[in-house]
C-alpha atoms as a PDB file:
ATOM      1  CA  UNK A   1       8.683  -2.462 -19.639  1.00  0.00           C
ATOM      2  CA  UNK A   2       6.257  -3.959 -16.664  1.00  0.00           C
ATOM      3  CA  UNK A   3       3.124  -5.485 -17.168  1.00  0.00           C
ATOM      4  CA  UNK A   4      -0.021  -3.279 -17.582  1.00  0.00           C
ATOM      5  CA  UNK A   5      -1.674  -4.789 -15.152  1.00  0.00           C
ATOM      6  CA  UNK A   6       1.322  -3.957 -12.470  1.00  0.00           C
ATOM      7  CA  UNK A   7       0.730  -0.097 -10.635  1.00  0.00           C
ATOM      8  CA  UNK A   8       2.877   1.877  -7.934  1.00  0.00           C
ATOM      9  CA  UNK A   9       1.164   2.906  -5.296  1.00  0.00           C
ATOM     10  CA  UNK A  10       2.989   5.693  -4.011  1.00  0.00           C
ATOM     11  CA  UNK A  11       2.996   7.572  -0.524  1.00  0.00           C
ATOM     12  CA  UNK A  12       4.105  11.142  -0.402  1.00  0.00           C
ATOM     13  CA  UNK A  13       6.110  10.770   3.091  1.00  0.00           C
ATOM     14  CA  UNK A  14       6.763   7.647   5.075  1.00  0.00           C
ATOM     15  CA  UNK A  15       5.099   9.787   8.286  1.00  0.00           C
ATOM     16  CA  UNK A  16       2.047   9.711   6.107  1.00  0.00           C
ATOM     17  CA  UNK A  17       1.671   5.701   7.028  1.00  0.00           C
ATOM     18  CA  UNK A  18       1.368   6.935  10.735  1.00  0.00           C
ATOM     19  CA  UNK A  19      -1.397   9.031  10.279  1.00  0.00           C
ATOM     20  CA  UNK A  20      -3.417   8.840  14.021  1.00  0.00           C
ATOM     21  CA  UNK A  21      -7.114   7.820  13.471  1.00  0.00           C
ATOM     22  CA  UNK A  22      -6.941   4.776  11.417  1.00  0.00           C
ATOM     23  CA  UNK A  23      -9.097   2.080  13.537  1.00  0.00           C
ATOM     24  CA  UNK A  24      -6.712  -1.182  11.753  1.00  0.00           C
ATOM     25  CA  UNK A  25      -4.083  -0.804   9.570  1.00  0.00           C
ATOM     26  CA  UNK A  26      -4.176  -3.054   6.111  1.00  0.00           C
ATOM     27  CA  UNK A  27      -1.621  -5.483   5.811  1.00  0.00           C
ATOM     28  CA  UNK A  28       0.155  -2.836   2.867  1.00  0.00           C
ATOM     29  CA  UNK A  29       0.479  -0.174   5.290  1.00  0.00           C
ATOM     30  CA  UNK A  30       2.657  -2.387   7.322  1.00  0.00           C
ATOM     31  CA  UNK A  31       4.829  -3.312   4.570  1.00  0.00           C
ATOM     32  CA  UNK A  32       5.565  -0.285   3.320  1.00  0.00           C
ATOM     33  CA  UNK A  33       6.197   0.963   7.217  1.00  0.00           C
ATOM     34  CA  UNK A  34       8.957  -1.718   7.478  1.00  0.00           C
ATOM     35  CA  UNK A  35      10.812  -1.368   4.392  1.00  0.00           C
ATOM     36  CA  UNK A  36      10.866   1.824   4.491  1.00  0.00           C
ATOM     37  CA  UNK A  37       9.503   2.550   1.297  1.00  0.00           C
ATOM     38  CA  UNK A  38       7.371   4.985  -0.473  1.00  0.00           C
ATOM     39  CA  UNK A  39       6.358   2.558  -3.433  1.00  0.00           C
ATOM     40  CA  UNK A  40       5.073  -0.469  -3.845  1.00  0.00           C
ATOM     41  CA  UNK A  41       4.488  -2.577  -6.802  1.00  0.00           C
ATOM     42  CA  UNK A  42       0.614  -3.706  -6.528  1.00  0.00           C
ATOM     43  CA  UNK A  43      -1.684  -5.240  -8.686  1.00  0.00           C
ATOM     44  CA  UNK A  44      -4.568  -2.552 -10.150  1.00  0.00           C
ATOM     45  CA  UNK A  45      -7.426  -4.173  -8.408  1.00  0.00           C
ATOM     46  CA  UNK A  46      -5.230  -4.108  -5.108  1.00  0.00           C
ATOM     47  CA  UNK A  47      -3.948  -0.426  -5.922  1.00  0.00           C
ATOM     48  CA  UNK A  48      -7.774   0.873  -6.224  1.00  0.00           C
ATOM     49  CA  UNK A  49      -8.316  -0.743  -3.025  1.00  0.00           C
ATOM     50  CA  UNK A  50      -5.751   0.671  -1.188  1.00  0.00           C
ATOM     51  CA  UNK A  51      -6.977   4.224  -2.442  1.00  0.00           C
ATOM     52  CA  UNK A  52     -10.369   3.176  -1.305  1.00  0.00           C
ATOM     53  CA  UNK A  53      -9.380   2.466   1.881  1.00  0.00           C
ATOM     54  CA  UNK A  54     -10.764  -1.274   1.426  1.00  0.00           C
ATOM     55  CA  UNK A  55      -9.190  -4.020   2.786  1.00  0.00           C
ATOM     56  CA  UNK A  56      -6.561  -6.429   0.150  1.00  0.00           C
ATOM     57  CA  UNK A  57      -5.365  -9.764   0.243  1.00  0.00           C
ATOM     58  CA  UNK A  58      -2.759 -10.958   2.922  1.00  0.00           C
ATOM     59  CA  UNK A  59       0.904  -9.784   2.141  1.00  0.00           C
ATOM     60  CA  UNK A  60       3.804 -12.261   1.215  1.00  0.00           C
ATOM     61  CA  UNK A  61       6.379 -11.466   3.717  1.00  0.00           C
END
C-alpha cells in the first residue's frame, strides 16, 4: 500500500510530452521524456502543479 500523500501522474501517450507550443518545458516533462514512461510517482502538491501547468521543484536525476 503507498503513502496517501504519493499520486501518479499519468500521460495518455508519450507523443503527448511533445506537444508543439509549450514556451519551457518543466523539469517533469523531461523526465518522463527520457525514461520513457507514462507514470510518475509525484507528491500531491507537485501532481496538482503539474496539472496546472505551474512550475515544481528541480528533479533528482
Amino acid at each position: 500500500m503507498r503513502p496517501r500523500w504519493l499520486q501518479v501522474h499519468h500521460v495518455r501517450k508519450l507523443a503527448d510530452l511533445n506537444k508543439p507550443g509549450r514556451p519551457e518545458r518543466p523539469p517533469w516533462v523531461h523526465l518522463m521524456a527520457m525514461r520513457r514512461r507514462k507514470t510518475l510517482v509525484v507528491c500531491e502538491r507537485c501532481h496538482q502543479d503539474n496539472h496546472a501547468g505551474r512550475s515544481t521543484a528541480p528533479v533528482r536525476k
